[in-house]
PDB file of N, CA and C in Angstrom:
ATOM      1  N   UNK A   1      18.534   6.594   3.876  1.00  0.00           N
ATOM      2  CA  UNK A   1      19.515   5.656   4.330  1.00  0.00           C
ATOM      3  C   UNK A   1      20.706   5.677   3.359  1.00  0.00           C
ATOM      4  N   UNK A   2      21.642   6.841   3.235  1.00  0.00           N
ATOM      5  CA  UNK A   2      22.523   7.106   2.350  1.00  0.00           C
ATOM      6  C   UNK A   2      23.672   5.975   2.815  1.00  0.00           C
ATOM      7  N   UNK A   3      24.632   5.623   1.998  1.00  0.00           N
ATOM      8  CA  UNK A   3      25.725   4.481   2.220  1.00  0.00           C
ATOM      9  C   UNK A   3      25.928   3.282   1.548  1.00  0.00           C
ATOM     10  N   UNK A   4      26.317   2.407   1.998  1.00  0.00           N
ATOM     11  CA  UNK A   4      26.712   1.346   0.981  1.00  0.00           C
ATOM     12  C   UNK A   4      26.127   0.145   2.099  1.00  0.00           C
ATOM     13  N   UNK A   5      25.277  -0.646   1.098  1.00  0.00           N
ATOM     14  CA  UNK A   5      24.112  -1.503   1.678  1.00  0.00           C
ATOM     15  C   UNK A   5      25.034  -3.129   2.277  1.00  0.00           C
ATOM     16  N   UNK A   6      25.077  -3.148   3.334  1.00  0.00           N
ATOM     17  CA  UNK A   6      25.619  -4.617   4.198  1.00  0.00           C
ATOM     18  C   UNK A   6      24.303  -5.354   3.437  1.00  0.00           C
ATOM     19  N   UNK A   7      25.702  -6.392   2.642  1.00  0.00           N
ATOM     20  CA  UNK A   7      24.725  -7.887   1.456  1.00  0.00           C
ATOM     21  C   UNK A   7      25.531  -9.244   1.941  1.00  0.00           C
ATOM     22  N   UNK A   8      24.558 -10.035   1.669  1.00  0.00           N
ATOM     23  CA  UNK A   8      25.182 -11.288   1.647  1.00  0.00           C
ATOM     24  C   UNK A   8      26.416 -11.735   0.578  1.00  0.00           C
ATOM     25  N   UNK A   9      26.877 -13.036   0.807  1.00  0.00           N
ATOM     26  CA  UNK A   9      27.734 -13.220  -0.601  1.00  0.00           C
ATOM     27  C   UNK A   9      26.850 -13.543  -0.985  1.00  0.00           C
ATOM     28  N   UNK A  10      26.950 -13.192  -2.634  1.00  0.00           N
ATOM     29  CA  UNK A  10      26.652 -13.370  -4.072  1.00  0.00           C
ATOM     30  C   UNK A  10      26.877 -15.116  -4.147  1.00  0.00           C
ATOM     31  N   UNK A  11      25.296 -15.301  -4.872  1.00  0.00           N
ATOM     32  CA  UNK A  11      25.146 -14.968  -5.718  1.00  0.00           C
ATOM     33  C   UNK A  11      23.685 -14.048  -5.115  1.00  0.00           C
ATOM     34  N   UNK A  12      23.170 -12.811  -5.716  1.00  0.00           N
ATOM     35  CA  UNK A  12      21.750 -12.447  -5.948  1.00  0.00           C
ATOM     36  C   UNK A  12      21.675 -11.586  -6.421  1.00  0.00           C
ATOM     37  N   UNK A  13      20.422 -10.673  -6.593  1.00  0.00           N
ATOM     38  CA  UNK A  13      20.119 -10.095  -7.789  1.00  0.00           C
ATOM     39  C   UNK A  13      20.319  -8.685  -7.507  1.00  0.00           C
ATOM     40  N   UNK A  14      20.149  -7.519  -8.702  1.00  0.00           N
ATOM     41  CA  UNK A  14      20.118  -6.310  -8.516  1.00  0.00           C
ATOM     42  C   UNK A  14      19.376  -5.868  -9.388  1.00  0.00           C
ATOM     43  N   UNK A  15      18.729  -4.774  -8.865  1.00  0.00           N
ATOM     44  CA  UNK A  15      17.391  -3.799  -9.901  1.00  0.00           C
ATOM     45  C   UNK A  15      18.350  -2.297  -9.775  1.00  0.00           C
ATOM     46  N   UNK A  16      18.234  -2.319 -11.056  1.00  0.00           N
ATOM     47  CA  UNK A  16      18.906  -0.692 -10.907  1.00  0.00           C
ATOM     48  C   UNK A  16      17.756   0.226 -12.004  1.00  0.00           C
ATOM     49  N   UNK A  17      17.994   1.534 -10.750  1.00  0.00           N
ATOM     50  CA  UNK A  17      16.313   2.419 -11.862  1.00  0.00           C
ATOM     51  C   UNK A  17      17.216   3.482 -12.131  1.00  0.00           C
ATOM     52  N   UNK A  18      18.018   3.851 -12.890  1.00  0.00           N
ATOM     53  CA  UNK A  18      17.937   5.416 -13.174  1.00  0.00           C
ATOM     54  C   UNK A  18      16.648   6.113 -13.458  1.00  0.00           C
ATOM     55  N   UNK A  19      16.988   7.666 -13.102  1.00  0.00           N
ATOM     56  CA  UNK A  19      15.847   7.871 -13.865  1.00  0.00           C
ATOM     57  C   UNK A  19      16.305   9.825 -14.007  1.00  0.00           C
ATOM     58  N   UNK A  20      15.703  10.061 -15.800  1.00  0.00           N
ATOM     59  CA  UNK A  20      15.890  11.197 -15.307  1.00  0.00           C
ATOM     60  C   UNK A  20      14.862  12.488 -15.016  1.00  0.00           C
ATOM     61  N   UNK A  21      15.238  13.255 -13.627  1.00  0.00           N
ATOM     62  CA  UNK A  21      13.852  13.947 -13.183  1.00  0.00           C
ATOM     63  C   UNK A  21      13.585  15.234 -13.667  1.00  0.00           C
ATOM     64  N   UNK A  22      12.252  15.520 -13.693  1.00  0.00           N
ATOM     65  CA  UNK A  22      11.823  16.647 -14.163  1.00  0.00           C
ATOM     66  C   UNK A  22      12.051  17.844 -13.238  1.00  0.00           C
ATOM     67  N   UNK A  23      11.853  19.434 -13.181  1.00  0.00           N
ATOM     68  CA  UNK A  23      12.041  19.971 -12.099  1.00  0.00           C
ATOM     69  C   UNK A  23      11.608  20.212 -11.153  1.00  0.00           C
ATOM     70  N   UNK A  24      10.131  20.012 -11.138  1.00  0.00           N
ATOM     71  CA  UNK A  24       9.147  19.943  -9.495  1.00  0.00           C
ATOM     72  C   UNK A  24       9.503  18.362  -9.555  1.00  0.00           C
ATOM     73  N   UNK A  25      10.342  17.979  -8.498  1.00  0.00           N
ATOM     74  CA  UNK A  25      10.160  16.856  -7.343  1.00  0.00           C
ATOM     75  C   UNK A  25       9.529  16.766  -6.434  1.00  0.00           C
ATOM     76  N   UNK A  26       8.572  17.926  -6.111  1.00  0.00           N
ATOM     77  CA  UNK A  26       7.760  18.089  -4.892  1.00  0.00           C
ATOM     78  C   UNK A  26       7.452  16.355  -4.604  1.00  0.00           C
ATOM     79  N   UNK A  27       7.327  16.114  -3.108  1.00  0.00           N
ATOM     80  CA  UNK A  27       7.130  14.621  -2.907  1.00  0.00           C
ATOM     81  C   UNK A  27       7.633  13.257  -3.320  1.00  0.00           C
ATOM     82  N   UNK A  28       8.439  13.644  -4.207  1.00  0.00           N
ATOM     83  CA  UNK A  28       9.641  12.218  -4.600  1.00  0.00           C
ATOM     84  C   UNK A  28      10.256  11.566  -3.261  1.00  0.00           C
ATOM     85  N   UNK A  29      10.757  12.141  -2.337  1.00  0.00           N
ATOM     86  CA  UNK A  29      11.552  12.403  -1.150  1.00  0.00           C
ATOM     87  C   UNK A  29      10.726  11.211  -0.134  1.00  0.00           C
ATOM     88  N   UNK A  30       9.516  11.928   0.371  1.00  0.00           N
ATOM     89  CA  UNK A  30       8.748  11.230   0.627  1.00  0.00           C
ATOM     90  C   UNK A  30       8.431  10.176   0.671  1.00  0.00           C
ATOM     91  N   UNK A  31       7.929  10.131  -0.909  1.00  0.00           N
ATOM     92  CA  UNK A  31       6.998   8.549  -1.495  1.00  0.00           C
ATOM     93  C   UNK A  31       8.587   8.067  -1.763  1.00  0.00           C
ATOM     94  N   UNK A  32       9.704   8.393  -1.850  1.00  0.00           N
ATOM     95  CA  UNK A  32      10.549   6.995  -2.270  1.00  0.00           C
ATOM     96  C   UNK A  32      10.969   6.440  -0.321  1.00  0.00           C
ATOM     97  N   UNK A  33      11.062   7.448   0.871  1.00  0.00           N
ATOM     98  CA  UNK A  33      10.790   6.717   1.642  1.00  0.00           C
ATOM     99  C   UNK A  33       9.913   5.557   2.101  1.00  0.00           C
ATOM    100  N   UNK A  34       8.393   5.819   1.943  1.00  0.00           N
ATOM    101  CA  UNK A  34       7.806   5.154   1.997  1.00  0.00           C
ATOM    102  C   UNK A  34       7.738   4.150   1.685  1.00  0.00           C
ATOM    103  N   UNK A  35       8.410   4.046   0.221  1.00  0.00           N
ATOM    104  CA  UNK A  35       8.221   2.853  -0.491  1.00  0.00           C
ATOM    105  C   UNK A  35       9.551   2.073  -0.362  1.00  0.00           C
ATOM    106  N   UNK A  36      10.760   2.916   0.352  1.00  0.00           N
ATOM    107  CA  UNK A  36      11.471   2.099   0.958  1.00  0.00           C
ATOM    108  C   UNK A  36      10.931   1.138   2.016  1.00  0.00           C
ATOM    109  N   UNK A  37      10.046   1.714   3.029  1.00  0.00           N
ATOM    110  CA  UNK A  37       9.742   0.884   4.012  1.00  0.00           C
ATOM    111  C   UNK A  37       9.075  -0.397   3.449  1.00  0.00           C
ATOM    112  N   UNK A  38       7.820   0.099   2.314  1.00  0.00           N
ATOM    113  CA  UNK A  38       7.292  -1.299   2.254  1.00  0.00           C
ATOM    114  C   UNK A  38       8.292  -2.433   1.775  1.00  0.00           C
ATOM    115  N   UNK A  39       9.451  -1.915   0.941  1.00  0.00           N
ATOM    116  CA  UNK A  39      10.352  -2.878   0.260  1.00  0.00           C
ATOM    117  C   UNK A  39      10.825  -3.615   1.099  1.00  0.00           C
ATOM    118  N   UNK A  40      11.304  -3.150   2.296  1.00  0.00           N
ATOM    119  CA  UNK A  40      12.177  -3.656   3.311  1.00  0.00           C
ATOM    120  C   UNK A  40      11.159  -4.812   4.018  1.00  0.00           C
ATOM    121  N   UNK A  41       9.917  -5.066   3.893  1.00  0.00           N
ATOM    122  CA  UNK A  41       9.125  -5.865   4.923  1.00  0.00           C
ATOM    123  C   UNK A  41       8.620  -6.693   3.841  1.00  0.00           C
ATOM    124  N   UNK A  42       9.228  -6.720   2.430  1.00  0.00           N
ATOM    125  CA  UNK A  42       9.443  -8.165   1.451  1.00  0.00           C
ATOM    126  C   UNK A  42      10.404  -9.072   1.834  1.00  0.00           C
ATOM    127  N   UNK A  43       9.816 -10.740   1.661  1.00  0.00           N
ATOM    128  CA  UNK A  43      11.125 -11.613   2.077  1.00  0.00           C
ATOM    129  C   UNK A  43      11.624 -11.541   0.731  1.00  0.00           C
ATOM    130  N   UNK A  44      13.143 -11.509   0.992  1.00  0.00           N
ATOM    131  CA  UNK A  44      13.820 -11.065   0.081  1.00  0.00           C
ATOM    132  C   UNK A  44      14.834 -10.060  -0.817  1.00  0.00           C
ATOM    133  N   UNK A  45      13.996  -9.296  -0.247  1.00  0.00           N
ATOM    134  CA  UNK A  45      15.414  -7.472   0.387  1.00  0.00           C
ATOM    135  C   UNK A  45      16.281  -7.862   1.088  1.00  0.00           C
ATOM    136  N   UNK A  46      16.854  -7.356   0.334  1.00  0.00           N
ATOM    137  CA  UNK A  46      18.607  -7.357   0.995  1.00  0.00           C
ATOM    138  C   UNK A  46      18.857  -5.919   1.026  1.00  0.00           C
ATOM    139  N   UNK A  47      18.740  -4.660   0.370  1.00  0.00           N
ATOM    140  CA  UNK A  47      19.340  -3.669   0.921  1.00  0.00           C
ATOM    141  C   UNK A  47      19.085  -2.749  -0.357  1.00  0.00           C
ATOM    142  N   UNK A  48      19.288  -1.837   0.032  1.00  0.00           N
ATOM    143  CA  UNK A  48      19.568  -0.852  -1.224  1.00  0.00           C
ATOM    144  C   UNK A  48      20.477   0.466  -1.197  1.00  0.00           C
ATOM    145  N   UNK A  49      20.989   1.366  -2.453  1.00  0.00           N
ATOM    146  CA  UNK A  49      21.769   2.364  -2.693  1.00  0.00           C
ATOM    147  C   UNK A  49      21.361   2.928  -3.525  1.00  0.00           C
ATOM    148  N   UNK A  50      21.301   4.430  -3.255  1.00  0.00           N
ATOM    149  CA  UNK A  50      20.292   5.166  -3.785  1.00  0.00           C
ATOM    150  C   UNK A  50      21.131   6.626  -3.576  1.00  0.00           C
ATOM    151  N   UNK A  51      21.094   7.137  -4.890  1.00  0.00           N
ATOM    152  CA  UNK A  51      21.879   8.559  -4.855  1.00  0.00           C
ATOM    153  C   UNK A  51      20.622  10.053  -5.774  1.00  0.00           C
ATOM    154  N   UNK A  52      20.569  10.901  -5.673  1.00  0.00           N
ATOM    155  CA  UNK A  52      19.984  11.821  -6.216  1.00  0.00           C
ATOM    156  C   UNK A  52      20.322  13.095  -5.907  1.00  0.00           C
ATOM    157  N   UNK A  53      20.239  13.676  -7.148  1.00  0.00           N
ATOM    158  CA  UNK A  53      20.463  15.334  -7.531  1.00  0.00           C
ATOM    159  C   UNK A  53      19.954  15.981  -8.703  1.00  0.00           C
ATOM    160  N   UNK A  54      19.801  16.866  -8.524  1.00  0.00           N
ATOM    161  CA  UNK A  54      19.083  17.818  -9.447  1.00  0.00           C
ATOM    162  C   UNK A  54      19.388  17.230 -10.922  1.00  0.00           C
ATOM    163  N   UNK A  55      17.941  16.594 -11.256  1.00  0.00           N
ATOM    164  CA  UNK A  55      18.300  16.274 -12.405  1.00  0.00           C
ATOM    165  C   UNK A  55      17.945  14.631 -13.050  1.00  0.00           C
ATOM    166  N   UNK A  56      18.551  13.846 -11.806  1.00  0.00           N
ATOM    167  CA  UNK A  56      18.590  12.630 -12.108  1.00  0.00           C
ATOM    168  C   UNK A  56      18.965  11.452 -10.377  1.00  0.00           C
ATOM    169  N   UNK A  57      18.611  11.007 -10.474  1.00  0.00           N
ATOM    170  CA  UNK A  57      18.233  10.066  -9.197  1.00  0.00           C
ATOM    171  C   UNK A  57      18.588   8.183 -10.194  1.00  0.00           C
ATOM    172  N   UNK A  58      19.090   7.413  -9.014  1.00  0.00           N
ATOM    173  CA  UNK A  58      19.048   6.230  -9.675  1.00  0.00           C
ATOM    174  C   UNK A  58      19.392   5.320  -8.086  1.00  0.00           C
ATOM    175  N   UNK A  59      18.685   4.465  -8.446  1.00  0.00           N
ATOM    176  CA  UNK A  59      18.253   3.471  -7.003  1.00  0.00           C
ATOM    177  C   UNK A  59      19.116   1.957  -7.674  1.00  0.00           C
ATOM    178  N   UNK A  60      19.424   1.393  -6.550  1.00  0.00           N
ATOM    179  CA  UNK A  60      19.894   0.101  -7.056  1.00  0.00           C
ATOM    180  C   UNK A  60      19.525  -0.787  -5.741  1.00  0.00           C
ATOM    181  N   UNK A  61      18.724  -1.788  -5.711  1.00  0.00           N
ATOM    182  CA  UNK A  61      18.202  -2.574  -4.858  1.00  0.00           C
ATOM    183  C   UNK A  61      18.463  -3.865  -5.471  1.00  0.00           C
ATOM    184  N   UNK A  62      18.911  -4.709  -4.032  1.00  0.00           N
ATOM    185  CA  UNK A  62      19.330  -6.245  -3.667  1.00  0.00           C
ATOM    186  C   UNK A  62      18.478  -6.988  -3.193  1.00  0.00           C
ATOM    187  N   UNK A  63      18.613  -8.334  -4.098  1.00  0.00           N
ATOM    188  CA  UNK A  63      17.242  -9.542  -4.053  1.00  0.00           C
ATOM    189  C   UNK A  63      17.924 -10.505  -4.038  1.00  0.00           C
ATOM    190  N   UNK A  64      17.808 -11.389  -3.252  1.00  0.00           N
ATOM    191  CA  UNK A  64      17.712 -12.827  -3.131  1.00  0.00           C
ATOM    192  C   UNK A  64      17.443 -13.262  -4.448  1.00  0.00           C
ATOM    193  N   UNK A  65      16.159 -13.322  -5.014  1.00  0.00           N
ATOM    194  CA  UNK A  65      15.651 -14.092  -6.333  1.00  0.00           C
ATOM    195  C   UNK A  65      15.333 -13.684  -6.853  1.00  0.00           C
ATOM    196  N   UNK A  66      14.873 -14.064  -8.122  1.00  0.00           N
ATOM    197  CA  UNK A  66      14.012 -13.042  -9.528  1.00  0.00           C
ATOM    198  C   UNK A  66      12.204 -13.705  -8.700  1.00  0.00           C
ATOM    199  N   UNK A  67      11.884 -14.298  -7.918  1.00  0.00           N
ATOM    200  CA  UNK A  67      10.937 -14.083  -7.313  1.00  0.00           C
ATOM    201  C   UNK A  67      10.017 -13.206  -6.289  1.00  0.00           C
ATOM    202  N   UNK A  68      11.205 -12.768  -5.783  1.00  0.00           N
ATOM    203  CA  UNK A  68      11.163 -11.987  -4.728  1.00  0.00           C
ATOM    204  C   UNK A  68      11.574 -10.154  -5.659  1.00  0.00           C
ATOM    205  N   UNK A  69      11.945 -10.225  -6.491  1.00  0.00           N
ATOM    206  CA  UNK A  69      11.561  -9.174  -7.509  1.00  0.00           C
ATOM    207  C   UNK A  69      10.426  -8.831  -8.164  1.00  0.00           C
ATOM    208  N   UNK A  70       9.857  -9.896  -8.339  1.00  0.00           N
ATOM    209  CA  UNK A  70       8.377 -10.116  -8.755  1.00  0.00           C
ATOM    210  C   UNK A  70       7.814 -10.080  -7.833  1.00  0.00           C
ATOM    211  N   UNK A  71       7.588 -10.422  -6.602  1.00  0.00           N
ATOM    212  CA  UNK A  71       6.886  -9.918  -5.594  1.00  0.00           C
ATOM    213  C   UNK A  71       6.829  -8.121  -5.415  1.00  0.00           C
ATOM    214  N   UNK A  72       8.243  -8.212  -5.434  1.00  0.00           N
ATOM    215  CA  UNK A  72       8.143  -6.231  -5.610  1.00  0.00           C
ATOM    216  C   UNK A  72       7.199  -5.838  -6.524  1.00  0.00           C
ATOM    217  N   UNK A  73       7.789  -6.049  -7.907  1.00  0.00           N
ATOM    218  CA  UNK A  73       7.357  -5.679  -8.792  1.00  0.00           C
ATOM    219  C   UNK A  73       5.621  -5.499  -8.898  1.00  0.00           C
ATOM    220  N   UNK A  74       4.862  -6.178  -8.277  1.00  0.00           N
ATOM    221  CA  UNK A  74       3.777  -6.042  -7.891  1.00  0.00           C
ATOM    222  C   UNK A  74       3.471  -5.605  -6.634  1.00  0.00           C
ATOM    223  N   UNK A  75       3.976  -5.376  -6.216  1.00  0.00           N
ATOM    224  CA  UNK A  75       3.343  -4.798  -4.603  1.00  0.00           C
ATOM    225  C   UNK A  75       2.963  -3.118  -4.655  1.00  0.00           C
ATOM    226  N   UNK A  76       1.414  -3.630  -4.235  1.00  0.00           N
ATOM    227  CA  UNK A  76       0.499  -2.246  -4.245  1.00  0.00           C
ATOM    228  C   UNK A  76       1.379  -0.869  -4.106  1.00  0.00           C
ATOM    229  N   UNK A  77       2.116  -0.722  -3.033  1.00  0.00           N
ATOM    230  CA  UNK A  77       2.793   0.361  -2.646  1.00  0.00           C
ATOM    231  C   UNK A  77       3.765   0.583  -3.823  1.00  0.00           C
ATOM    232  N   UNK A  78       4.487  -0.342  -4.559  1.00  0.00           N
ATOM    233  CA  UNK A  78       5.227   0.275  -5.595  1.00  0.00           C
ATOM    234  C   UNK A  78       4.884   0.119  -6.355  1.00  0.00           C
ATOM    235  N   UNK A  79       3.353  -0.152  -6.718  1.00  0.00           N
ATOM    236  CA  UNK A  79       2.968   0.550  -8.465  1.00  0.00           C
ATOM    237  C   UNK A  79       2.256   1.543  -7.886  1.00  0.00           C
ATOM    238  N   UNK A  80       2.193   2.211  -6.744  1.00  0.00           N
ATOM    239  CA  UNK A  80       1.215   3.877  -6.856  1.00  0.00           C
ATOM    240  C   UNK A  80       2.720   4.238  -7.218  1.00  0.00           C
ATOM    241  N   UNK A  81       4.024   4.117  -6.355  1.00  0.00           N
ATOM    242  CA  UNK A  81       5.363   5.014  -6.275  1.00  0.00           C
ATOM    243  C   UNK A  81       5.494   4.871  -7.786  1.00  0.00           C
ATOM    244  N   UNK A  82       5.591   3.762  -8.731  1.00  0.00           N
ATOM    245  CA  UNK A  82       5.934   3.999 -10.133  1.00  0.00           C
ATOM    246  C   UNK A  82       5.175   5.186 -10.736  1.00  0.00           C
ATOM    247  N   UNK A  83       3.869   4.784 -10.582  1.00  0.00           N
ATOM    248  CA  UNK A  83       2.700   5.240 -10.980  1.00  0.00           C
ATOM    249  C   UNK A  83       2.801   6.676 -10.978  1.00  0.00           C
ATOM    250  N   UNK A  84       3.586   7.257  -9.882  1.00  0.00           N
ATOM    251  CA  UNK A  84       3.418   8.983  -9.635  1.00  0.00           C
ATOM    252  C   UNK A  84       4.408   9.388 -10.398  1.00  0.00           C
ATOM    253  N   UNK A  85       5.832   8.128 -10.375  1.00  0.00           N
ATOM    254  CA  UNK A  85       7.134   8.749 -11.153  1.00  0.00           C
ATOM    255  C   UNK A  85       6.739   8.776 -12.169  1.00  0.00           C
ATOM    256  N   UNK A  86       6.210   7.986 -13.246  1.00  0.00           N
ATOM    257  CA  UNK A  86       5.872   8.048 -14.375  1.00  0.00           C
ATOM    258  C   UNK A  86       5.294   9.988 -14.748  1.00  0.00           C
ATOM    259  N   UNK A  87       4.256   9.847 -13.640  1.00  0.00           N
ATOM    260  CA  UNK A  87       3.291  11.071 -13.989  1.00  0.00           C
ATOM    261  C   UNK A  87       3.424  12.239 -13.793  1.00  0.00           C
ATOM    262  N   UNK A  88       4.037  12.668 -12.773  1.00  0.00           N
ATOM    263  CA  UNK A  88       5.018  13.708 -11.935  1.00  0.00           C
ATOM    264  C   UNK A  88       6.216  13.927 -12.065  1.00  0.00           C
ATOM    265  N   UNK A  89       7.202  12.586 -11.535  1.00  0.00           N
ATOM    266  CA  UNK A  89       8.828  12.887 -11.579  1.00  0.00           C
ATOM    267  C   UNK A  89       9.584  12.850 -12.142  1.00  0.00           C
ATOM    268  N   UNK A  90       9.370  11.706 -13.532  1.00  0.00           N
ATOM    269  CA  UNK A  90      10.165  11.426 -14.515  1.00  0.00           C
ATOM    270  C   UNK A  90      10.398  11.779 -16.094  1.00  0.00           C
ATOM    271  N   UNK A  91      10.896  12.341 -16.402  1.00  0.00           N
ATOM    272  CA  UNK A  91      11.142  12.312 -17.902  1.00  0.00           C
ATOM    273  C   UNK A  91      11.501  11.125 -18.741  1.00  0.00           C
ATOM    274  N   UNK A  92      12.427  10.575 -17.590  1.00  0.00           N
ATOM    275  CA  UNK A  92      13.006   8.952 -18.435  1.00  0.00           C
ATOM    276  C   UNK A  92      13.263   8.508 -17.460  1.00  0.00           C
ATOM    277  N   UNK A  93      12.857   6.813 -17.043  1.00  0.00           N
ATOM    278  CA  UNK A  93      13.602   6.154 -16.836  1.00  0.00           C
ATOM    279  C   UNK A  93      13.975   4.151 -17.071  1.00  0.00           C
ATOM    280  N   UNK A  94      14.176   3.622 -16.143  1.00  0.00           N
ATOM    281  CA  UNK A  94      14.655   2.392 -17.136  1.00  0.00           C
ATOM    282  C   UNK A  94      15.305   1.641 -15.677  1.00  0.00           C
ATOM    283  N   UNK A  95      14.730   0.226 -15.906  1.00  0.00           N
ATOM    284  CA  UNK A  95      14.845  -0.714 -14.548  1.00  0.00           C
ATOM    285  C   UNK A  95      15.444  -2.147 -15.161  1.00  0.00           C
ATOM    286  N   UNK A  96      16.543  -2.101 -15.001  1.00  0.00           N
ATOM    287  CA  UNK A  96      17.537  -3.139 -15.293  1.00  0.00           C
ATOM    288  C   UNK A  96      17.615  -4.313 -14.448  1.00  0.00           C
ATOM    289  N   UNK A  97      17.968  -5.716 -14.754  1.00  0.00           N
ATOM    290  CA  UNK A  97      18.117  -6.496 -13.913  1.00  0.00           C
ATOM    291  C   UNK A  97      18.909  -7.052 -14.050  1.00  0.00           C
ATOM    292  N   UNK A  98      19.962  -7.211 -12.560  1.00  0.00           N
ATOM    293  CA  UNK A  98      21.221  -8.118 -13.180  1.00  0.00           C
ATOM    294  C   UNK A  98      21.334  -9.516 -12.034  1.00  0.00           C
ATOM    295  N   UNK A  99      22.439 -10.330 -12.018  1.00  0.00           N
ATOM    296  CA  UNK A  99      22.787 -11.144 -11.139  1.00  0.00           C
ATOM    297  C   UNK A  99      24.456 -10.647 -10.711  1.00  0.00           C
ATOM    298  N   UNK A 100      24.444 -10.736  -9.585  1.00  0.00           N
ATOM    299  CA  UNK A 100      25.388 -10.252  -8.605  1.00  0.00           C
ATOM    300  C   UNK A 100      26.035 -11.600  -8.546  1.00  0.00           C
ATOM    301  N   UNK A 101      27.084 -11.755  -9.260  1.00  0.00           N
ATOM    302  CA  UNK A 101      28.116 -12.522  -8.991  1.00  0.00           C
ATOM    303  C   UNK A 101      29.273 -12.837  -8.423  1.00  0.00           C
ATOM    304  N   UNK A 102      29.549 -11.975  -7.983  1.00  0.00           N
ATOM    305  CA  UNK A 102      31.158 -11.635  -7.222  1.00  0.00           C
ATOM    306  C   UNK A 102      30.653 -10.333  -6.567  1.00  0.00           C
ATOM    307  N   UNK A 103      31.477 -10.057  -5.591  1.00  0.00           N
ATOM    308  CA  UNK A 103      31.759  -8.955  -4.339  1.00  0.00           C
ATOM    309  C   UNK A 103      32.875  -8.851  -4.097  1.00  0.00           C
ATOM    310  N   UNK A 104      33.437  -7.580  -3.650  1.00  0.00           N
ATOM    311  CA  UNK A 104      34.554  -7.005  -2.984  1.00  0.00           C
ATOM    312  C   UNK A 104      34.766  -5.581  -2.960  1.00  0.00           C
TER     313      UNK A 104
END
């Protein structure tokens, strides 16, 4: 779902993952679909933007609350998806959290 994610006004939150990838991505593609879907059927998603290329990939996903982040943050489906990046896809990466204050 390449593009720029239709959000509510601000105020809410953002998770941003860079990350940088190793050279077999075999199945990254995949499992980050997947784990798009489960994200999307949390109350609380608002949307996400997500770019990748050889090398390095970085996701930035929209929340309502730092609750509904924590709901992510635990949900079965995205600790296997961490779980594989860690073990498989990633060399580095790093999950930031901010508050979305302004838009335009």
């Amino acid at each position: 779902m390449p593009g720029i994610a239709e959000l509510p006004q601000p105020p809410y939150f953002a998770v941003i993952a860079p990350a940088v990838l190793r050279p077999d991505v075999s199945g990254y593609a995949q499992t980050a679909q997947a784990t798009l879907r489960a994200a999307q059927a949390v109350v609380g998603f608002h949307g996400i933007e997500m770019c990748a290329q050889p090398g390095f990939s970085i996701a930035v996903s929209y929340w309502r609350s730092l609750d509904a982040i924590d709901e992510w943050r635990h949900h079965a489906r995205h600790e296997r998806a961490k779980a594989l990046g860690r073990s498989r896809w990633f060399s580095a990466y790093a999950t930031r959290i901010a508050q979305v204050v302004d838009a335009y």
